[in-house]
N, C-alpha and C. Protein backbone atom coordinates (compact mmCIF):
# COMPACT_ATOMS: atom_id res chain seq x y z
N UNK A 1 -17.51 -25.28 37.18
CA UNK A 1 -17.77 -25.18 35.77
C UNK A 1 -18.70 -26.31 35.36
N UNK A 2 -19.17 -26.10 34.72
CA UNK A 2 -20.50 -26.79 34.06
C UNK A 2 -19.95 -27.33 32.75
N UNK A 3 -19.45 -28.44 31.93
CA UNK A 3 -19.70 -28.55 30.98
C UNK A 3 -20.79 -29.93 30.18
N UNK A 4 -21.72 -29.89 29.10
CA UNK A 4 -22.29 -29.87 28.24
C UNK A 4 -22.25 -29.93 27.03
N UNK A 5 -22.94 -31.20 26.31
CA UNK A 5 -24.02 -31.25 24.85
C UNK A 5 -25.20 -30.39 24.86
N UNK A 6 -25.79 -29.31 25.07
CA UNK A 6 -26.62 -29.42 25.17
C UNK A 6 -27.61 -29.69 23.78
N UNK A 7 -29.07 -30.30 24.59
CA UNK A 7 -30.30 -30.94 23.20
C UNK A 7 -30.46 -30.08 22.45
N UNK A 8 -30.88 -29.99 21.37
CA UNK A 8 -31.81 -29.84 20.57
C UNK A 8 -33.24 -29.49 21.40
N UNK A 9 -33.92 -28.23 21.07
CA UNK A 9 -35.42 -27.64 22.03
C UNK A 9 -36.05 -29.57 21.65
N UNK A 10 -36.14 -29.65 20.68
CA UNK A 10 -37.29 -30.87 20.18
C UNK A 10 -37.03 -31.81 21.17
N UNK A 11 -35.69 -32.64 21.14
CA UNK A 11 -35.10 -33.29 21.96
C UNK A 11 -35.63 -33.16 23.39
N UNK A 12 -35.18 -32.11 23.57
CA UNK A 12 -35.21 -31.85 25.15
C UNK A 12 -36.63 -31.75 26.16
N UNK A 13 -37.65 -31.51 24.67
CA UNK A 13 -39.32 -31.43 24.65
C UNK A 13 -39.35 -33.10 24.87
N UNK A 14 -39.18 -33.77 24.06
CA UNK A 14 -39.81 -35.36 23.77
C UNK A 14 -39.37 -36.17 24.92
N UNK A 15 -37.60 -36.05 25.30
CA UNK A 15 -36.82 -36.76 25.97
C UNK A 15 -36.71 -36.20 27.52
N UNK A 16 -36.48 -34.91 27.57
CA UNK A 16 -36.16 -34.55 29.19
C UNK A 16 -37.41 -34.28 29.47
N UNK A 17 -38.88 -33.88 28.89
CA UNK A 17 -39.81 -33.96 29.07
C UNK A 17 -40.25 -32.27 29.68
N UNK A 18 -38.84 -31.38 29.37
CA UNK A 18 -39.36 -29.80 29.41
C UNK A 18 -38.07 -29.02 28.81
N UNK A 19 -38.16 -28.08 28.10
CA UNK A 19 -37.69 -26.98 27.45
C UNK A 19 -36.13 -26.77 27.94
N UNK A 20 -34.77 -27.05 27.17
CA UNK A 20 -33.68 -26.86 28.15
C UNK A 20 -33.15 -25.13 27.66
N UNK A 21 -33.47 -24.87 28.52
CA UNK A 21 -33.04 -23.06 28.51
C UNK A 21 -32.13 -22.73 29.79
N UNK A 22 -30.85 -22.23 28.85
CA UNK A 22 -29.56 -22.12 29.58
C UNK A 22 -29.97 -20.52 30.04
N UNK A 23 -30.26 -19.35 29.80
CA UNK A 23 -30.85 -17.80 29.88
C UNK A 23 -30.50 -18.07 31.59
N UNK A 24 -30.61 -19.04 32.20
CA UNK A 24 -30.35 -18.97 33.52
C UNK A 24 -29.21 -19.03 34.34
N UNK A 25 -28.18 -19.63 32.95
CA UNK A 25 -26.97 -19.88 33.57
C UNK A 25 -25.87 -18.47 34.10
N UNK A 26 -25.81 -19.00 35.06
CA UNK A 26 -24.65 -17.56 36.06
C UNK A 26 -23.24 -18.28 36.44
N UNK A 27 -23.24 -19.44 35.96
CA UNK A 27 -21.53 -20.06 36.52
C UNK A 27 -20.66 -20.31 35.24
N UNK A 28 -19.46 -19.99 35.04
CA UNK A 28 -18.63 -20.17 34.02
C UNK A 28 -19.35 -21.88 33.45
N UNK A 29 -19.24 -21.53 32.64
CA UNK A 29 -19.93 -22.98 31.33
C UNK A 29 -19.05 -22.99 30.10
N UNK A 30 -18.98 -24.20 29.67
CA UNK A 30 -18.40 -24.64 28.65
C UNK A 30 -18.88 -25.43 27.45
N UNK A 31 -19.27 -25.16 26.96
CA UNK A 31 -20.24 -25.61 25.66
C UNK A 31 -19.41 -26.50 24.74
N UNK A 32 -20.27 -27.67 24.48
CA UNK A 32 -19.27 -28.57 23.47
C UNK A 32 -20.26 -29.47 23.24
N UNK A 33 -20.33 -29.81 21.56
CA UNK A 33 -21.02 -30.92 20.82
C UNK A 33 -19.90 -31.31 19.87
N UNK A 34 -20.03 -32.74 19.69
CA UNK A 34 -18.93 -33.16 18.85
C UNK A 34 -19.45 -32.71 17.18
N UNK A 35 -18.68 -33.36 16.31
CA UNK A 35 -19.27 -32.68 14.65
C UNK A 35 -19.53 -33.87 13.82
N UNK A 36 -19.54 -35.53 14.55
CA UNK A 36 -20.20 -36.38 13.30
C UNK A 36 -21.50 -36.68 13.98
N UNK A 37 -22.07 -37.61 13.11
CA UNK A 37 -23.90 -37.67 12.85
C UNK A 37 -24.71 -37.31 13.86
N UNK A 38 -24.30 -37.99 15.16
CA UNK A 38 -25.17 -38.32 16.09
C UNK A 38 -25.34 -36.70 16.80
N UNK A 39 -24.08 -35.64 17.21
CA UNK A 39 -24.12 -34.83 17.48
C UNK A 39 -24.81 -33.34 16.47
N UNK A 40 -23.96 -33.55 15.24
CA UNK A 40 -24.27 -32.86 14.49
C UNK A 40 -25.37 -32.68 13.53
N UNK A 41 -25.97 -33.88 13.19
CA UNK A 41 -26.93 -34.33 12.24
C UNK A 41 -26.12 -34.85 10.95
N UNK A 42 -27.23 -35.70 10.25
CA UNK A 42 -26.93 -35.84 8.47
C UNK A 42 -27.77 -35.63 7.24
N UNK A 43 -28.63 -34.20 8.17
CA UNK A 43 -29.35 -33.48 6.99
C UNK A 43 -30.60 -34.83 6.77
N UNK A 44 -30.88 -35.80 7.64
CA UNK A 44 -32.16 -36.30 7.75
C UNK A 44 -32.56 -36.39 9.36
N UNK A 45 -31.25 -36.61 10.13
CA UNK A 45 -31.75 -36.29 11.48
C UNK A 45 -30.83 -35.06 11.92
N UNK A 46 -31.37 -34.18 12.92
CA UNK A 46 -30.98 -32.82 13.19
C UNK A 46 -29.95 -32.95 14.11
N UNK A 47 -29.34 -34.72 14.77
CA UNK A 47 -28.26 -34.53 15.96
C UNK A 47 -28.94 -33.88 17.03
N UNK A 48 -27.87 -34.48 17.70
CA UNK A 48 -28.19 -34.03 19.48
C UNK A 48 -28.32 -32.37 19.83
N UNK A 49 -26.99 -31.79 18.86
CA UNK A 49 -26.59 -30.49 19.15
C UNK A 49 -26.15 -30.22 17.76
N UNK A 50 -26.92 -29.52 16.84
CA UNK A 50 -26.12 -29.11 15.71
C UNK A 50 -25.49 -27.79 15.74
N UNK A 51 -24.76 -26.99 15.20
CA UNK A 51 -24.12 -25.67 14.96
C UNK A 51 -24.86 -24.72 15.45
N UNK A 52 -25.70 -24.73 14.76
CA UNK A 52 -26.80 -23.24 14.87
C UNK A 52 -27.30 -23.35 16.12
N UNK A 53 -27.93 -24.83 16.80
CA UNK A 53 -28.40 -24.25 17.80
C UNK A 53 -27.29 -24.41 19.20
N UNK A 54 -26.59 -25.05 18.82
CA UNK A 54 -25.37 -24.64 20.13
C UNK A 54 -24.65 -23.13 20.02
N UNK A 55 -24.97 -22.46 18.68
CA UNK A 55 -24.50 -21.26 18.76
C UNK A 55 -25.32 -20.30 19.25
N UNK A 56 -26.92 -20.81 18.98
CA UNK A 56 -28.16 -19.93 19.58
C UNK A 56 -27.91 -19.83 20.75
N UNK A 57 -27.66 -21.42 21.44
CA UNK A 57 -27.55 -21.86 23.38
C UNK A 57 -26.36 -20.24 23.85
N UNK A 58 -25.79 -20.53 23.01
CA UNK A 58 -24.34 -19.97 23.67
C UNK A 58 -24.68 -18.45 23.91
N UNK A 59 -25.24 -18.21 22.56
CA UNK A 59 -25.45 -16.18 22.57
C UNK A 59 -27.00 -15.95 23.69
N UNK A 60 -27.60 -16.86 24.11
CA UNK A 60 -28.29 -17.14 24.82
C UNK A 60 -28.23 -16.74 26.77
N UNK A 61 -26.91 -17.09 27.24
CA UNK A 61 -26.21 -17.46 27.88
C UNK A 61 -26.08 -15.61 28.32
N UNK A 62 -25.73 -14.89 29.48
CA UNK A 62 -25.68 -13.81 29.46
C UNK A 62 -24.09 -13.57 29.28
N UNK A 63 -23.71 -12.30 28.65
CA UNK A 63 -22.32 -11.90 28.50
C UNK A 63 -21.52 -11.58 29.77
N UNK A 64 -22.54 -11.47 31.11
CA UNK A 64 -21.46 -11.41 32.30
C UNK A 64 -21.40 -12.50 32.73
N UNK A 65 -21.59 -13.67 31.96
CA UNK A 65 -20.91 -14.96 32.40
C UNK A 65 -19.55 -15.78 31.66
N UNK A 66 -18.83 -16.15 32.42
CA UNK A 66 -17.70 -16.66 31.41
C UNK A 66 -18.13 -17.48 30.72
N UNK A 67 -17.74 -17.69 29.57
CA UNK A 67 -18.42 -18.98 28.48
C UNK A 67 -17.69 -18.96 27.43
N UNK A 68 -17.63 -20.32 27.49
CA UNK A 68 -16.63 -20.75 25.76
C UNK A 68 -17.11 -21.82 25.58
N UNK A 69 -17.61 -21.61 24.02
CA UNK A 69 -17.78 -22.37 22.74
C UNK A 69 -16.75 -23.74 22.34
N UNK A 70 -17.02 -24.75 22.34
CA UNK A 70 -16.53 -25.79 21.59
C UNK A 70 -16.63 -27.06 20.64
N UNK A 71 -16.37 -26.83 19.39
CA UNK A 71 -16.59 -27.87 18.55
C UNK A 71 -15.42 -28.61 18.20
């Protein structure tokens, strides 16, 4: 099992220095960003992993893979 924050696209552009796209993942994964500033944002910075796009990551992810969501 794999678990994960995963970035923010911007993040993952500036900092890992290429695009983090899960579309590849085939092994049970577990998704999890915490919910104060640094993860989530404060509506001036966007956080590591906010809602929407850990929910994008997730529906992302193919349905014949096991996967669960966690905040």
């Amino acid at each position: 099992m794999y678990a994960a924050s995963a970035p923010t696209l911007q993040i993952s552009i500036d900092l890992l220095k290429a695009p983090f796209d899960v579309s590849g993942i085939n092994i049970p994964c577990f998704m999890v960003a915490g919910t104060k500033k640094a993860d989530a944002g404060d509506g001036k910075n966007t956080g590591i992993c906010p809602l929407v796009e850990l929910e994008e990551k997730y529906s992302n992810i193919s349905d014949n893979v096991t996967k669960i969501i966690a905040r």
